[in-house]
Protein backbone atom coordinates (compact mmCIF):
# COMPACT_ATOMS: atom_id res chain seq x y z
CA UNK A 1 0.00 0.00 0.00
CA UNK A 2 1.54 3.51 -1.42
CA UNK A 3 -0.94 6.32 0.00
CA UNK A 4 0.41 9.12 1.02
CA UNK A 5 -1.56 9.10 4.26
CA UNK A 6 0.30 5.50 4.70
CA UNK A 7 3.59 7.23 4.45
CA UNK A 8 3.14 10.34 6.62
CA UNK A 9 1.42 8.34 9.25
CA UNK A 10 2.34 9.05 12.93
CA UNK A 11 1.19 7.07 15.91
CA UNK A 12 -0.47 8.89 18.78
CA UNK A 13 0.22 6.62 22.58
CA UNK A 14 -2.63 7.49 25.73
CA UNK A 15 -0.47 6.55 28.62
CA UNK A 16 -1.46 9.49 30.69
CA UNK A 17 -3.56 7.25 33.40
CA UNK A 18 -2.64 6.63 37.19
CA UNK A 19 -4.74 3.57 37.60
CA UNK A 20 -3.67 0.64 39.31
CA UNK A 21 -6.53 -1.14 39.24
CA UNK A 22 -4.88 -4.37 37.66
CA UNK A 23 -2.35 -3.91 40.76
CA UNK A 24 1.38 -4.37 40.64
CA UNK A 25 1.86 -0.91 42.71
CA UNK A 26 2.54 1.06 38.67
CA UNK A 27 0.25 2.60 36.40
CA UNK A 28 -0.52 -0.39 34.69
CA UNK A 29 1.22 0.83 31.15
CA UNK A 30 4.25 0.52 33.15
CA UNK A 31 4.04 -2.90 34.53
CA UNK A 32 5.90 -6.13 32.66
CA UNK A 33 4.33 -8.82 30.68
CA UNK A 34 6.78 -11.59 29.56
CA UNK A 35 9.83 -9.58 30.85
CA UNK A 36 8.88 -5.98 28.27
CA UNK A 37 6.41 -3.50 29.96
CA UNK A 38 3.17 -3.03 28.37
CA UNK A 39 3.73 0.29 27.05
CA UNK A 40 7.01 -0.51 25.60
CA UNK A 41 5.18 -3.59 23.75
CA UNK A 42 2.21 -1.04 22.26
CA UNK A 43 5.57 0.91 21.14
CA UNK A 44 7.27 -1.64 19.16
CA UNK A 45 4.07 -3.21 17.13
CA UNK A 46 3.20 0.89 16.60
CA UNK A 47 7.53 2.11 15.91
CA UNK A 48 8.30 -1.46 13.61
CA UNK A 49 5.30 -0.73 11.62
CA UNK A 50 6.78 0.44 8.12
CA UNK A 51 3.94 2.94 7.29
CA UNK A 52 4.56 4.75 10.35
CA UNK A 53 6.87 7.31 10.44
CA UNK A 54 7.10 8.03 14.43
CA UNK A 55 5.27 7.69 17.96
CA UNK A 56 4.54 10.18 20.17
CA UNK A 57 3.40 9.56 23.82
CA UNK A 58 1.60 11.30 26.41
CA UNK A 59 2.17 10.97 30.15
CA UNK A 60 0.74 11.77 33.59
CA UNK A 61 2.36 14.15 35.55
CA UNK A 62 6.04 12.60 37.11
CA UNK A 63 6.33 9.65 35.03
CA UNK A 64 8.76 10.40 32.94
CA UNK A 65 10.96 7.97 34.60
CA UNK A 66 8.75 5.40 34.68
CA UNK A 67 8.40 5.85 30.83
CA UNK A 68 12.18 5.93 30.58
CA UNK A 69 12.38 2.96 33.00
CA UNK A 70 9.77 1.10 30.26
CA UNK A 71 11.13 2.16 27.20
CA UNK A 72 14.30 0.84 28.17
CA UNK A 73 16.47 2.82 25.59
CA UNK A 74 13.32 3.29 23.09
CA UNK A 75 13.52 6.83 21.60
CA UNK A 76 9.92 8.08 20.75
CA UNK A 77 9.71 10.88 18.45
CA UNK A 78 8.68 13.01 21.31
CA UNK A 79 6.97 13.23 25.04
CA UNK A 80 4.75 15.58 26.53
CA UNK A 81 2.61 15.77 29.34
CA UNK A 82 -1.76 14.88 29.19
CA UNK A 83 -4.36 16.43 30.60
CA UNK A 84 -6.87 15.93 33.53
CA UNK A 85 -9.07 13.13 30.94
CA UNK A 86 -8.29 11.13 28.40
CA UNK A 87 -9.56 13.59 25.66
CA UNK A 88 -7.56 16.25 27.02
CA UNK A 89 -4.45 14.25 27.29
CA UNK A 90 -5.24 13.11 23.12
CA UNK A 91 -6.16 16.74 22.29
CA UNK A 92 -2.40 17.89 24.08
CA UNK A 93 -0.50 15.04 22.14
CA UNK A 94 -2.12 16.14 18.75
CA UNK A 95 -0.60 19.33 19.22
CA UNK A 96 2.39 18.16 20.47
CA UNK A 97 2.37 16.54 16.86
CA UNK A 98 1.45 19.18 15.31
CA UNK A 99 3.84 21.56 16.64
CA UNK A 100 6.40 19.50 14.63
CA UNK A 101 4.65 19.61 11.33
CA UNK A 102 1.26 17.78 10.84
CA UNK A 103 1.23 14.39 9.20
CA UNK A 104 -1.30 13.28 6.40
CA UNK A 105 -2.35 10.92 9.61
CA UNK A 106 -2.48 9.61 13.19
CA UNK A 107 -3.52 6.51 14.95
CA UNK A 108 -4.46 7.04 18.15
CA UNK A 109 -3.78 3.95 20.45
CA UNK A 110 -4.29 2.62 24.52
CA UNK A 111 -1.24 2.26 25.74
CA UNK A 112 -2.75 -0.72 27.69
CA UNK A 113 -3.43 -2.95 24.54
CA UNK A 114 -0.19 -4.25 24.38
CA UNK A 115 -0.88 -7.05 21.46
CA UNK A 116 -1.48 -5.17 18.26
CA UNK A 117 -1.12 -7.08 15.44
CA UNK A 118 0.72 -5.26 11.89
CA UNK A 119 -2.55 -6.48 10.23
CA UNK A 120 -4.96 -3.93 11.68
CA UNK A 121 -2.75 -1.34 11.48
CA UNK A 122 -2.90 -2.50 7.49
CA UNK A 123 -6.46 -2.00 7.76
CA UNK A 124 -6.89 0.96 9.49
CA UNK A 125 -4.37 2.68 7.17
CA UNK A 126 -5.94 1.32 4.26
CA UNK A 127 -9.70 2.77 5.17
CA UNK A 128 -7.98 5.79 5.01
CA UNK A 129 -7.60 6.38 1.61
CA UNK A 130 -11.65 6.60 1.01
CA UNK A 131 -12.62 7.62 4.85
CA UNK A 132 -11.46 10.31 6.98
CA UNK A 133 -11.35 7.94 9.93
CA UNK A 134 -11.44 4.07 10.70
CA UNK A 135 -11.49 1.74 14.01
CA UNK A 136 -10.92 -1.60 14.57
CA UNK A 137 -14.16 -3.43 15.77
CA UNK A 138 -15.28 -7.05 17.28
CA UNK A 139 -18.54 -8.25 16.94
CA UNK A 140 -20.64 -8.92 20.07
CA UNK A 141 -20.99 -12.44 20.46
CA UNK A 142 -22.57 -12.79 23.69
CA UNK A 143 -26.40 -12.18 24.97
CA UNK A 144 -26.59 -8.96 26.11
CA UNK A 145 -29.06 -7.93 29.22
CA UNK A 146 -30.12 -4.99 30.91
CA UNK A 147 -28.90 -5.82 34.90
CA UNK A 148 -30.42 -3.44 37.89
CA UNK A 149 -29.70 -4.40 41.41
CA UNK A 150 -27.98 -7.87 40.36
CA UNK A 151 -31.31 -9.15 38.73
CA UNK A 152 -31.01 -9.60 35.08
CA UNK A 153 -34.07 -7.71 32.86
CA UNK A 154 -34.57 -7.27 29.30
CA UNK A 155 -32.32 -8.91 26.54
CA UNK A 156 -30.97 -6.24 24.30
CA UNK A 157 -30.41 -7.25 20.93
CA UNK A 158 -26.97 -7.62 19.49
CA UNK A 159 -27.86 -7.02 16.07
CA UNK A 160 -25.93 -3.96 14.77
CA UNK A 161 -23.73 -4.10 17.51
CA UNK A 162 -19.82 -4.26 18.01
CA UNK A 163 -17.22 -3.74 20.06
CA UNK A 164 -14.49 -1.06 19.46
CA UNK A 165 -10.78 -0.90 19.74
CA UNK A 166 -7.64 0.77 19.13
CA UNK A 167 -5.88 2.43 17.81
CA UNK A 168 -8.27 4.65 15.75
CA UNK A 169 -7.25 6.10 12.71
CA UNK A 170 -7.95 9.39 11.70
CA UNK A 171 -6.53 12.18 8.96
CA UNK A 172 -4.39 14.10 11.09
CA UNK A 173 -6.26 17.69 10.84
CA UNK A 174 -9.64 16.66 10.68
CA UNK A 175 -9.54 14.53 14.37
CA UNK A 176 -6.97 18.11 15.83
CA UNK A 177 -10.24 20.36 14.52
CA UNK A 178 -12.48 17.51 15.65
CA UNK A 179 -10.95 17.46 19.45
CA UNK A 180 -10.44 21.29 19.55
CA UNK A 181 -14.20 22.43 18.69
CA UNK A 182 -15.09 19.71 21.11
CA UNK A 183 -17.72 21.17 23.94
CA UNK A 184 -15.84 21.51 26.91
CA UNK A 185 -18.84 20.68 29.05
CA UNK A 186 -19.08 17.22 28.46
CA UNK A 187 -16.74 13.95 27.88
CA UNK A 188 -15.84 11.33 25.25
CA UNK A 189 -15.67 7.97 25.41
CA UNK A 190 -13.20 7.56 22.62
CA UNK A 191 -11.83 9.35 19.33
CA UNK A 192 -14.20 7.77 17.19
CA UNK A 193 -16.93 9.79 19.01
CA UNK A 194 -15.33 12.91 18.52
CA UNK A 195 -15.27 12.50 15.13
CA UNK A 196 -18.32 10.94 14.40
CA UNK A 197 -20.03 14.48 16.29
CA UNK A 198 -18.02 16.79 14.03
CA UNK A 199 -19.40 15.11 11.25
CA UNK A 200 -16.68 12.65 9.87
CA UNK A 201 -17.72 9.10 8.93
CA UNK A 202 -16.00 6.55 10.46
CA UNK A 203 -15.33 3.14 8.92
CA UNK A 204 -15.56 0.27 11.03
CA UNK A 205 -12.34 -2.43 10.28
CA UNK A 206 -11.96 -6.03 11.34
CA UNK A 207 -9.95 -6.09 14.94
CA UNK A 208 -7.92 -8.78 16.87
CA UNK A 209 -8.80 -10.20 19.96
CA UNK A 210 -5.16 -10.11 21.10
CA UNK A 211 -5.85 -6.26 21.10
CA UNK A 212 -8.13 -6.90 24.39
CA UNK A 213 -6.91 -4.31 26.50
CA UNK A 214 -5.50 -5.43 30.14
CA UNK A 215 -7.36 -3.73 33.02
CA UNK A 216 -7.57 -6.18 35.96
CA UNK A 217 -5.20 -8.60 37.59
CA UNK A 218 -6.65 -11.39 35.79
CA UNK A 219 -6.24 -9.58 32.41
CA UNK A 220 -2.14 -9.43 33.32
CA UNK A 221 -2.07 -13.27 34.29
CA UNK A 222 -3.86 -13.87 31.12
CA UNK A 223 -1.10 -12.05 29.25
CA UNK A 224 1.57 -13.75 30.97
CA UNK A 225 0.15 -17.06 30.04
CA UNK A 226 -0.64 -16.51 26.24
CA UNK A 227 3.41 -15.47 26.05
CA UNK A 228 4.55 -18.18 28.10
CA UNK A 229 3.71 -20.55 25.50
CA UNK A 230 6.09 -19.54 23.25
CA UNK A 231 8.89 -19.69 26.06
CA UNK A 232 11.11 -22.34 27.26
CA UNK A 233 12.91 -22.52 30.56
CA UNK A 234 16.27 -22.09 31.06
CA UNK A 235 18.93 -22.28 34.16
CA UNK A 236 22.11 -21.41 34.85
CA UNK A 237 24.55 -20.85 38.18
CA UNK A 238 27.21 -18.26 38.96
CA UNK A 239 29.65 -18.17 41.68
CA UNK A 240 32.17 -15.52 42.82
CA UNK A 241 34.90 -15.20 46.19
CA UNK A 242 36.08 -12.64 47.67
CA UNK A 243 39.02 -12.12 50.60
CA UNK A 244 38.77 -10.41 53.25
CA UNK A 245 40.55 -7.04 54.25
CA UNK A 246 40.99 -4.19 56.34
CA UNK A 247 37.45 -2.68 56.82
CA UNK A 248 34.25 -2.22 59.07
CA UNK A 249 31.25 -3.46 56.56
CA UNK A 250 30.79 -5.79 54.28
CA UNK A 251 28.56 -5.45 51.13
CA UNK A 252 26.05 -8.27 50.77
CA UNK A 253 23.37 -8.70 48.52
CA UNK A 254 22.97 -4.64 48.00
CA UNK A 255 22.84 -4.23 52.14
CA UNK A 256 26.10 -2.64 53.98
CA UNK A 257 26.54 -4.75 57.03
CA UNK A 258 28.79 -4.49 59.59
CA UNK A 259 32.00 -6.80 60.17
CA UNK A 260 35.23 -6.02 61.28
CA UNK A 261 36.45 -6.44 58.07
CA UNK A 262 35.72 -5.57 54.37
CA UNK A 263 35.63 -7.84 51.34
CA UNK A 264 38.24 -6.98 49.01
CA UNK A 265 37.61 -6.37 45.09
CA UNK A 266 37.44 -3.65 42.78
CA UNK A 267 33.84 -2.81 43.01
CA UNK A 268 31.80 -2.87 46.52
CA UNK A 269 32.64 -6.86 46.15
CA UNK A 270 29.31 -7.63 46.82
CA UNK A 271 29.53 -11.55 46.16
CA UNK A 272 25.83 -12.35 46.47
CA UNK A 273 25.03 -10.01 43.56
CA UNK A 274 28.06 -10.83 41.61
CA UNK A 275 26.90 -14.32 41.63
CA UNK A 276 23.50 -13.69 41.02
CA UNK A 277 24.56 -11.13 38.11
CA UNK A 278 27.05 -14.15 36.27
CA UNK A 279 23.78 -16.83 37.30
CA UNK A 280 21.30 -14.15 34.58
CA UNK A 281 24.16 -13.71 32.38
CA UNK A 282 24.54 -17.44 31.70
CA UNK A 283 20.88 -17.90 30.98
CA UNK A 284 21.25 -15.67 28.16
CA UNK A 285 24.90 -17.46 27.11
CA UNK A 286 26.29 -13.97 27.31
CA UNK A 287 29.68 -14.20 28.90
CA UNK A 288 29.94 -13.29 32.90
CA UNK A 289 30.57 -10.05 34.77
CA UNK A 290 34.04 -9.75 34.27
CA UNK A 291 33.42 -9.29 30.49
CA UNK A 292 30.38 -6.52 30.60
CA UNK A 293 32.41 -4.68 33.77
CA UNK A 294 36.03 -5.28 33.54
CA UNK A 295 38.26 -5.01 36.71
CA UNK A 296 40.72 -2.96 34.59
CA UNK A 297 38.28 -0.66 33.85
CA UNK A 298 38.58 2.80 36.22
CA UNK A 299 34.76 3.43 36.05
CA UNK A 300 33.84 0.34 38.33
CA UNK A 301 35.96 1.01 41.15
CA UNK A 302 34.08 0.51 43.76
CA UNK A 303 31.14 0.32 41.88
CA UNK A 304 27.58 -0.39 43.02
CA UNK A 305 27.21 -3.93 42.13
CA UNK A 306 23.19 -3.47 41.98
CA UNK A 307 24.02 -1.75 38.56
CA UNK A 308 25.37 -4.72 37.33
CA UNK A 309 22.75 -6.74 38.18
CA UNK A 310 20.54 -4.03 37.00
CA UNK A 311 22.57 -4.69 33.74
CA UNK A 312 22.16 -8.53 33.47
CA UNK A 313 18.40 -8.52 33.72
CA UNK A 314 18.37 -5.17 31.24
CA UNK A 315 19.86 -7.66 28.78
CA UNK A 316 17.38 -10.45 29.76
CA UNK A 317 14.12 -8.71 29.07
CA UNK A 318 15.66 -7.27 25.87
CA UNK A 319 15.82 -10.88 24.42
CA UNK A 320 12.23 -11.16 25.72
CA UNK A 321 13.37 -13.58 29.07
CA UNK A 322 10.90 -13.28 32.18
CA UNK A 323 12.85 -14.15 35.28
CA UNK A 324 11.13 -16.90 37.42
CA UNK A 325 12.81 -17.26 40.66
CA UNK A 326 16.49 -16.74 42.00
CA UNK A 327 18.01 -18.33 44.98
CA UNK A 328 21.58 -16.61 46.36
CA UNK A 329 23.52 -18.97 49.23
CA UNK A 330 26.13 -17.31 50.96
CA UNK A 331 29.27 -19.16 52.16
CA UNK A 332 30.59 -17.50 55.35
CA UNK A 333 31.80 -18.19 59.14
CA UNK A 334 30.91 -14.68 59.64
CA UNK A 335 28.76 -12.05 60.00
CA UNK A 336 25.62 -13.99 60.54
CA UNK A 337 23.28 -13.52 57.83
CA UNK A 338 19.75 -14.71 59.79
CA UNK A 339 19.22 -11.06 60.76
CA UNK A 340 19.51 -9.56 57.66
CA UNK A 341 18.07 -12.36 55.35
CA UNK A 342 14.81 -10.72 54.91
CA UNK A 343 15.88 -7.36 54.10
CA UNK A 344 18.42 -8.87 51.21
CA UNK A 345 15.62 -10.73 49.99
CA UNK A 346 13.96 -7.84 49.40
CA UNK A 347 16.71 -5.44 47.92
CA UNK A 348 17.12 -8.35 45.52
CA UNK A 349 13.64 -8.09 44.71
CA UNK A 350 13.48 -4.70 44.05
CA UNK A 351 16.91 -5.23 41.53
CA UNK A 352 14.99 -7.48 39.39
CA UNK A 353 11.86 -6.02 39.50
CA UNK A 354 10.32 -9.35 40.90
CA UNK A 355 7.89 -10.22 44.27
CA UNK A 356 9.35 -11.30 46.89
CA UNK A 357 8.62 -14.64 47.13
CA UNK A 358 10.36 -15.71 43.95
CA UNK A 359 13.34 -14.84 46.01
CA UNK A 360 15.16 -16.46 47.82
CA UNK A 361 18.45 -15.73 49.92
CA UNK A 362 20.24 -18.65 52.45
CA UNK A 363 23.55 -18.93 54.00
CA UNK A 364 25.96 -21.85 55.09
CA UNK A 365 29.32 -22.23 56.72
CA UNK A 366 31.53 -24.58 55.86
CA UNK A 367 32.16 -26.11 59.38
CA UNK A 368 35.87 -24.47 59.59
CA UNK A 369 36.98 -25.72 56.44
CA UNK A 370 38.41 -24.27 53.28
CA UNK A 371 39.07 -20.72 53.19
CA UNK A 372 36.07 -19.34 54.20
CA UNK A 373 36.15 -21.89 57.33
CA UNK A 374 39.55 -20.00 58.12
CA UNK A 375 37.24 -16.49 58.08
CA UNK A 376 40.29 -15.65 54.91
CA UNK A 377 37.20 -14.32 52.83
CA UNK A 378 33.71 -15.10 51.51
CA UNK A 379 31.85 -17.28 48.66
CA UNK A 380 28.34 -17.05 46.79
CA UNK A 381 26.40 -18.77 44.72
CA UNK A 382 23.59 -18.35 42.58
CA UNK A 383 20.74 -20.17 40.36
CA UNK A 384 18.30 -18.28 37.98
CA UNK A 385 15.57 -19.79 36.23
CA UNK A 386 14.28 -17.72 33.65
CA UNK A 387 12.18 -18.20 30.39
CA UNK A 388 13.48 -17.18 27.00
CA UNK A 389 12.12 -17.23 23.43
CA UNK A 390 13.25 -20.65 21.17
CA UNK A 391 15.38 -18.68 19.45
């Protein structure tokens, strides 16, 4: 398809909302599904489209390191901030667009409908060449009732009736006109409505039902289990020492706890994390830590080692890996890690972005023997189960 609407095409992302309805303490276009957040997914199928020439999002107010955090390295043509409803955050990012130069077109997508298949963005751009606006719609399969005070009354009939998705494609200055001689008074339910009062017809396109769009906790487990099938598991184990030397704190699992003497090393020498970072790295068969952060390399003296964990499961999600469960045992005569076993769990947790009970953290001594039985230094070791693509 050659239109020049096709070519000039922009993409319009809604990820303005607070809710956290669907749980997982983020705005739910921030939260991961198989390892990517859902925004960043509703990026790609939108940015890898070849008919689309750029994305611009809108946010809520202070999330632009959330989006940052999401995107992961993504570079969206620009960013700006929405408004107090969902029309006034679209009407903001059309003239955010439009402040750049105004394309022949714009789909307007939910940054919560993760799934979007090329196809119906083939579609929608196609409608456009004889329509000045298109949306992707399901029919409605199921009875529908009228339901007052949990009693079910009259059946409605479905005839004539669909459901409608996004993203919703529109020619770019007739929706921006549309929005902007919108009454102020009252609210939308979507773009299609704008339109449709200003006068534009609308053409109604076959849509996907993986563009369902994820709302509640169930929707998110749901997601997680339609990518899981294409995933296999995968496990692999790292291990790192460290000596002892002159010090007052030791660095375990991202917690500074006191000793009376340090672990020696050129970053903190945090050996649970070190472990746990080479564990990640060899589910991925990407070499260990000492290859991504040299010791010869000035910047990592005594570096944070949570930023090379940080790293390691960076690198994991982009090859579309979801991280399962880790388990970290120490190796030590001393300091006693009981007391601080809980809080390391969850410092571990918060590295890989995972709950806490898919982590675990234990500690043994080696009844007197070896070096650490000698208290000369310090051992880890760590297993990661994660699930990759076969490919």
């Amino acid at each position: 398809m050659t239109s020049t609407a096709q070519k000039s095409a922009m993409a319009l992302i809604v990820a303005a909302g607070n809710g956290t309805r669907a749980g997982g303490g983020l705005p739910k276009q921030y939260r991961r599904i198989g390892g990517e957040a859902v925004i960043a997914r509703a990026f790609d199928a939108l940015a890898d489209h070849p008919d689309i020439a750029g994305v611009h999002i809108v946010i809520g107010a202070d999330q632009e390191e959330m989006l940052a955090a999401a995107l992961d390295g993504r570079q969206p043509a620009s960013v700006s901030p929405g408004g107090a409803t969902r029309r006034d955050s679209v009407l903001a990012g059309l003239r955010a667009i439009a402040a750049h130069g105004a394309p022949e077109a714009v789909l307007i997508h939910d940054a919560a409908r993760p799934f979007l298949p090329a196809a119906v963005i083939d579609r929608l751009l196609g409608a456009l060449e004889t329509q000045p606006g298109a949306v992707p719609t399901l029919a409605v399969v199921d009875t529908l009732v009228r339901s007052e005070d949990g009693a079910l009354g009259d059946t409605v009939p479905r005839e004539g009736l669909a459901r409608v998705q996004t993203p919703q494609a529109f020619r770019f200055n007739a929706i921006l006109a549309a929005h902007q001689n919108w009454p102020e008074a009252h609210e939308a339910t979507d773009d299609a409505q704008v339109a449709r009062m200003a006068g534009l017809v609308v053409a109604a396109v076959p849509g996907d039902p993986m563009l369902e769009k994820l709302t509640h906790e169930a929707d998110f487990a749901a997601a997680e289990q339609r990518l899981a099938a294409g995933l296999i598991p995968r496990t692999a184990m790292g291990f790192d020492v460290h000596a002892f030397t002159e010090g007052d704190h030791v660095m375990l699992c991202g917690l500074k706890i006191p000793h009376t003497q340090a672990l020696a090393g050129h970053s903190d020498a945090d050996v649970g994390l070190h472990a746990l970072t080479d564990a990640l790295l060899g589910t991925i068969a990407d070499g260990d830590i000492g290859s991504h952060f040299p010791p010869s390399d000035a910047r990592w003296k005594g570096a944070d080692s949570g930023k090379f964990l940080e790293h390691a499961v960076s690198l994991v999600a982009a090859k579309g890996g979801v991280i399962d469960h880790v388990d970290i045992t120490i190796m030590c005569e001393a300091p006693k890690i009981g007391p601080h076993r809980d809080a390391m769990r969850q410092r571990v947790a918060d590295l890989l972005r995972l709950p806490l009970h898919r982590v675990s953290v234990k500690a043994t001594t080696t009844e007197k023997l070896g070096f650490t039985g000698r208290g000369e230094g310090m051992a880890a070791q760590a297993i990661a189960s994660v699930r990759m693509p076969d490919a």
